[in-house]
N, C-alpha and C. Protein backbone atom coordinates (compact mmCIF):
# COMPACT_ATOMS: atom_id res chain seq x y z
N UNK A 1 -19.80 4.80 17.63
CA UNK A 1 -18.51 4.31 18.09
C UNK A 1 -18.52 2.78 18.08
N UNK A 2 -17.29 1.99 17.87
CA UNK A 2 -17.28 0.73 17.91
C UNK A 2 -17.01 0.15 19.31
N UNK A 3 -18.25 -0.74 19.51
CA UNK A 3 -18.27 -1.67 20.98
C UNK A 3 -17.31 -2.67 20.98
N UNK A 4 -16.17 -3.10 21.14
CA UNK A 4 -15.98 -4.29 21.28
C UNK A 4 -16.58 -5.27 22.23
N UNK A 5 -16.40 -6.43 22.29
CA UNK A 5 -17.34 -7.62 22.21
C UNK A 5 -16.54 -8.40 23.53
N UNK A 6 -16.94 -9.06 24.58
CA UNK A 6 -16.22 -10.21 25.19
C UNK A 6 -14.93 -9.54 25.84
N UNK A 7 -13.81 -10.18 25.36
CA UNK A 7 -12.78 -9.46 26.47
C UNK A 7 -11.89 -8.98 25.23
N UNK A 8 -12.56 -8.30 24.20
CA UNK A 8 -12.00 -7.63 23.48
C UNK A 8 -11.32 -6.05 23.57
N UNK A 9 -10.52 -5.34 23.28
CA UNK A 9 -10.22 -3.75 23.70
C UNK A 9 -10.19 -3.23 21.94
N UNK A 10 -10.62 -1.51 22.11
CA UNK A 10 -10.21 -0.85 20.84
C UNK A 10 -8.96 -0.20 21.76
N UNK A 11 -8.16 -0.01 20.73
CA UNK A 11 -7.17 0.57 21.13
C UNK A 11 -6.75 2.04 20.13
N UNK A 12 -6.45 3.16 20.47
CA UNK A 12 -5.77 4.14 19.28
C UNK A 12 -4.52 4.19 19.38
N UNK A 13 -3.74 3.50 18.17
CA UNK A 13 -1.94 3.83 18.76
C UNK A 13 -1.99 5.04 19.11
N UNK A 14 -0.53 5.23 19.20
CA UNK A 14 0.26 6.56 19.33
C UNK A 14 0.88 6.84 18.26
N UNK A 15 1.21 8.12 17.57
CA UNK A 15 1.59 8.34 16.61
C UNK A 15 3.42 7.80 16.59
N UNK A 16 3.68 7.08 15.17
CA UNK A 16 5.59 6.98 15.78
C UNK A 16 6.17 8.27 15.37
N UNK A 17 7.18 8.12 15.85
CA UNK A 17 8.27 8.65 16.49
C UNK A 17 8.60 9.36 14.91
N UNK A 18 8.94 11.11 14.90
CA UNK A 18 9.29 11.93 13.57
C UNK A 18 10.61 11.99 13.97
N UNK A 19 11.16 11.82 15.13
CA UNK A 19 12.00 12.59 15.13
C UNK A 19 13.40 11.49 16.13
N UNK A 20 14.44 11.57 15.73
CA UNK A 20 15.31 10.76 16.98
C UNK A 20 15.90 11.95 18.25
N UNK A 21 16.15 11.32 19.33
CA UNK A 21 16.53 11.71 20.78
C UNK A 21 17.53 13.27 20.22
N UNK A 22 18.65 12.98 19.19
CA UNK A 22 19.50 13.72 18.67
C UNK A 22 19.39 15.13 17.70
N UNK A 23 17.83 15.31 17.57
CA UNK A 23 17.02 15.58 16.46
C UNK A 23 17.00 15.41 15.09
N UNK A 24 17.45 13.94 14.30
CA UNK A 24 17.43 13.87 13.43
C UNK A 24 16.22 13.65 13.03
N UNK A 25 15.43 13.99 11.49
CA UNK A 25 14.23 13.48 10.76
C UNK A 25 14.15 11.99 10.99
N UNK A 26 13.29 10.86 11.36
CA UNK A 26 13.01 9.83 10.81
C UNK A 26 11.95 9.57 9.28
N UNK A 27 12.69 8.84 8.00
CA UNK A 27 11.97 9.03 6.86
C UNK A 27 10.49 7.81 7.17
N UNK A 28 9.57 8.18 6.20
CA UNK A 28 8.41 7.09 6.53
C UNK A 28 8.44 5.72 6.47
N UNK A 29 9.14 5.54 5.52
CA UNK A 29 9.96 4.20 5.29
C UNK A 29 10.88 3.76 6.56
N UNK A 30 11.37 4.33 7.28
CA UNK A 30 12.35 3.88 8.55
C UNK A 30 11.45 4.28 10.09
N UNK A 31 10.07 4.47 9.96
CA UNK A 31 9.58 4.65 10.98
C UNK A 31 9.06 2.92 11.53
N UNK A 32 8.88 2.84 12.88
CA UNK A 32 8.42 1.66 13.50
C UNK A 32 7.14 2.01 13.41
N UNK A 33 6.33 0.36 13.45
CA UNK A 33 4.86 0.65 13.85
C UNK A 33 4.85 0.66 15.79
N UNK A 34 4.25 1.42 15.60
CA UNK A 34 4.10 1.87 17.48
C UNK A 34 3.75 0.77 18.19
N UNK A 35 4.18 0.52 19.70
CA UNK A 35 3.45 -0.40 20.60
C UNK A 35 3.17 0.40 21.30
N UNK A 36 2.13 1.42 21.52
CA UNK A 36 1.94 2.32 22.58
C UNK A 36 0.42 2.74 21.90
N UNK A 37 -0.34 2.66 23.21
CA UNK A 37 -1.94 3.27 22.77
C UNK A 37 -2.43 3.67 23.62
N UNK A 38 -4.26 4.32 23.41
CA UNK A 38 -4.94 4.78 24.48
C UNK A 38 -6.12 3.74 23.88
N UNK A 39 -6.98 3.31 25.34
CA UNK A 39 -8.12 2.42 25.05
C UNK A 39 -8.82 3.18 24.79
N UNK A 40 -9.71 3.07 23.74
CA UNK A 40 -10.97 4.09 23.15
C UNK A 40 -11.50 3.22 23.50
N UNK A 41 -12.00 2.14 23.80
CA UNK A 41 -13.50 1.24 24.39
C UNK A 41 -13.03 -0.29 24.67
N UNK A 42 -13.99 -0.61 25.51
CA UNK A 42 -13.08 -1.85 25.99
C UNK A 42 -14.66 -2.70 26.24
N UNK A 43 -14.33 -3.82 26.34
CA UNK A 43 -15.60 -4.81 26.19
C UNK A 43 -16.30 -5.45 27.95
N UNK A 44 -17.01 -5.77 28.09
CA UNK A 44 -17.58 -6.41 29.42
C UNK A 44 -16.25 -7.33 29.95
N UNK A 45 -15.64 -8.11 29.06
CA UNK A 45 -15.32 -9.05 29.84
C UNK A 45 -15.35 -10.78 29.94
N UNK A 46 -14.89 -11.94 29.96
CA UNK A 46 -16.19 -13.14 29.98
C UNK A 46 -16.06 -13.34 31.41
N UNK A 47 -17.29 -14.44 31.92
CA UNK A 47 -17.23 -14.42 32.79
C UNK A 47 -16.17 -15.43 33.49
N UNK A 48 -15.18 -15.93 33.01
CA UNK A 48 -13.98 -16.57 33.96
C UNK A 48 -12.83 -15.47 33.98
N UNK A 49 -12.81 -14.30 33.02
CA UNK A 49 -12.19 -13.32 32.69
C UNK A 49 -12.14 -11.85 32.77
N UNK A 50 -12.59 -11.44 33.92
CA UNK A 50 -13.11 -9.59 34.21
C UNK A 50 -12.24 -9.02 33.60
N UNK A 51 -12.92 -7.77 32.88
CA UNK A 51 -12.10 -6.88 31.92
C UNK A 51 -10.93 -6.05 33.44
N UNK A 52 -9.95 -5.95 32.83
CA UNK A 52 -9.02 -5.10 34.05
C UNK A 52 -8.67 -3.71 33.25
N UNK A 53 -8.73 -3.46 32.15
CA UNK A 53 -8.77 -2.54 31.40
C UNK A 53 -10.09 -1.41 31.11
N UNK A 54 -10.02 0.07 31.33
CA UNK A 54 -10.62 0.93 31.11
C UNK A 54 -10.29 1.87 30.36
N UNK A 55 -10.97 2.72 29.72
CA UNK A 55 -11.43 3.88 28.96
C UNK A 55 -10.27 5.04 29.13
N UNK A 56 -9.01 4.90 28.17
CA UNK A 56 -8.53 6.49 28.98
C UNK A 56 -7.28 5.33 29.57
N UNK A 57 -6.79 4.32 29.63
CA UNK A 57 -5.86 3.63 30.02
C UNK A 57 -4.35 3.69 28.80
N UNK A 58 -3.43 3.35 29.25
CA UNK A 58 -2.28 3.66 28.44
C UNK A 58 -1.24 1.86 28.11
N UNK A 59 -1.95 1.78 27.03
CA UNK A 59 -1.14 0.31 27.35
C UNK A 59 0.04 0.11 26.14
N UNK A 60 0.49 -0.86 26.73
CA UNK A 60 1.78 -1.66 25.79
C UNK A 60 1.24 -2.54 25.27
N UNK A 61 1.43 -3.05 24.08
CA UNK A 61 1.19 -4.33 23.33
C UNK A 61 2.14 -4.56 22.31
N UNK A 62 2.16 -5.89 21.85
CA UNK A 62 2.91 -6.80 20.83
C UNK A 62 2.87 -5.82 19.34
N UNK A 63 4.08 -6.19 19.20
CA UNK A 63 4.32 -5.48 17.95
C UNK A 63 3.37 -5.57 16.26
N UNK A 64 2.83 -7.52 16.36
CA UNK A 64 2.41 -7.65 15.50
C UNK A 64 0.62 -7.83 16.52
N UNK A 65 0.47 -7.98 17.09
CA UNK A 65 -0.74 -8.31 18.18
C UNK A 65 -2.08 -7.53 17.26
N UNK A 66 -3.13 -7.81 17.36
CA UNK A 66 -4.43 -7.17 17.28
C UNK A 66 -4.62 -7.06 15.74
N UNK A 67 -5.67 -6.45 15.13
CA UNK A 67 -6.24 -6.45 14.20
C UNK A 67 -6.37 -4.67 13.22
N UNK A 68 -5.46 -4.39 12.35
CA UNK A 68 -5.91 -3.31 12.40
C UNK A 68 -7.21 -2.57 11.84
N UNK A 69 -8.14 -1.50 11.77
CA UNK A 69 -9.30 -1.30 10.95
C UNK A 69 -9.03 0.39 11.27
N UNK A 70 -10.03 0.85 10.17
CA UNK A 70 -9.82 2.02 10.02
C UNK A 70 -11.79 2.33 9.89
N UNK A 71 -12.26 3.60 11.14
CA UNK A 71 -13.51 3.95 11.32
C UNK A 71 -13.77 5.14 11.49
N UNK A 72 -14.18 5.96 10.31
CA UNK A 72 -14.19 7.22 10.39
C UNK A 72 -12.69 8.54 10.51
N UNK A 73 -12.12 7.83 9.69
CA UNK A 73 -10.65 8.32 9.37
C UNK A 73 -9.44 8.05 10.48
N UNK A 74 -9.99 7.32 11.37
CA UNK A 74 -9.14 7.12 12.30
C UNK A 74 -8.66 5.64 12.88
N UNK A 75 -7.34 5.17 12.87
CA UNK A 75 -7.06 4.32 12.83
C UNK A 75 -7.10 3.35 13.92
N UNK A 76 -7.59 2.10 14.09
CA UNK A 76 -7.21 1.73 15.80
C UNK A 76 -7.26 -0.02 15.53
N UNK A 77 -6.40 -0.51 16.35
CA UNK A 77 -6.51 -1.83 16.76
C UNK A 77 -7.43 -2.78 17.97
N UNK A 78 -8.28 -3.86 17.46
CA UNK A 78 -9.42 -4.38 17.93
C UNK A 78 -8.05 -5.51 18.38
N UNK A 79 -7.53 -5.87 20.10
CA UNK A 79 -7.06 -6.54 20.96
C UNK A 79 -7.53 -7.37 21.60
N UNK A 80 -7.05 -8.75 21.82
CA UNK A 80 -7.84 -9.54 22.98
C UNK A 80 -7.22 -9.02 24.32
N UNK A 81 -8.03 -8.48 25.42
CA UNK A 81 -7.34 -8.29 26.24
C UNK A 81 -5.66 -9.02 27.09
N UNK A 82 -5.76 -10.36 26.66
CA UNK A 82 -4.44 -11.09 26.52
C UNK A 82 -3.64 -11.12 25.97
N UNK A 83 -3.58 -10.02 25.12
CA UNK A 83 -2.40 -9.23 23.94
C UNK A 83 -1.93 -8.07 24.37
N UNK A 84 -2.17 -7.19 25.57
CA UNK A 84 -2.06 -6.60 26.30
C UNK A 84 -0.68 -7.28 26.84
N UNK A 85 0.27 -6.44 27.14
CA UNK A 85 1.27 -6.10 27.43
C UNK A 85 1.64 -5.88 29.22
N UNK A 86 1.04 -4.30 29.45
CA UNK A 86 1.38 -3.76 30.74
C UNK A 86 0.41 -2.10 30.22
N UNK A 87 -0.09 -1.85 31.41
CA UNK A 87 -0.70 -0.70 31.29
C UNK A 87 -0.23 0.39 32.15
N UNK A 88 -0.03 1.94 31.63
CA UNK A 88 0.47 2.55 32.62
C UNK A 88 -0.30 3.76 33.73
């Protein structure tokens, strides 16, 4: 599994949205990239900076924010914890 580093977070989006409120199809081309994830691993921290984020947390972030990479078929964004949004 990938460690992030310092006050770094992995994050796994959430899948977007197939479908609208009304049940229409959304096509792939008209889908948003998600701001919604679960932390898959989160880093120590520095020390003027304690990590406030854990394992299993539900956060919001910036639309263009973080880094994306792909590890073992699965997709996730490497965050500075200050790209963090609001967690729920």
């Amino acid at each position: 599994m990938i460690k992030p580093l310092a006050d770094r977070v992995l994050v796994e989006p959430k899948e977007a949205e197939t479908k609208t409120a009304s049940g229409l199809f959304i096509p792939d081309s008209a889908k948003e990239k998600p701001q919604q994830g679960v932390v898959a691993a989160a880093g120590p921290g520095k020390k003027d900076e304690p990590m406030e984020l854990a394992v299993g947390d539900v956060v919001v972030y910036g639309k263009y924010a973080g880094t994306e990479i792909e590890f073992e078929g699965k997709k996730y964004l490497i965050l500075k914890q200050s790209e963090i949004l609001a967690k729920f």
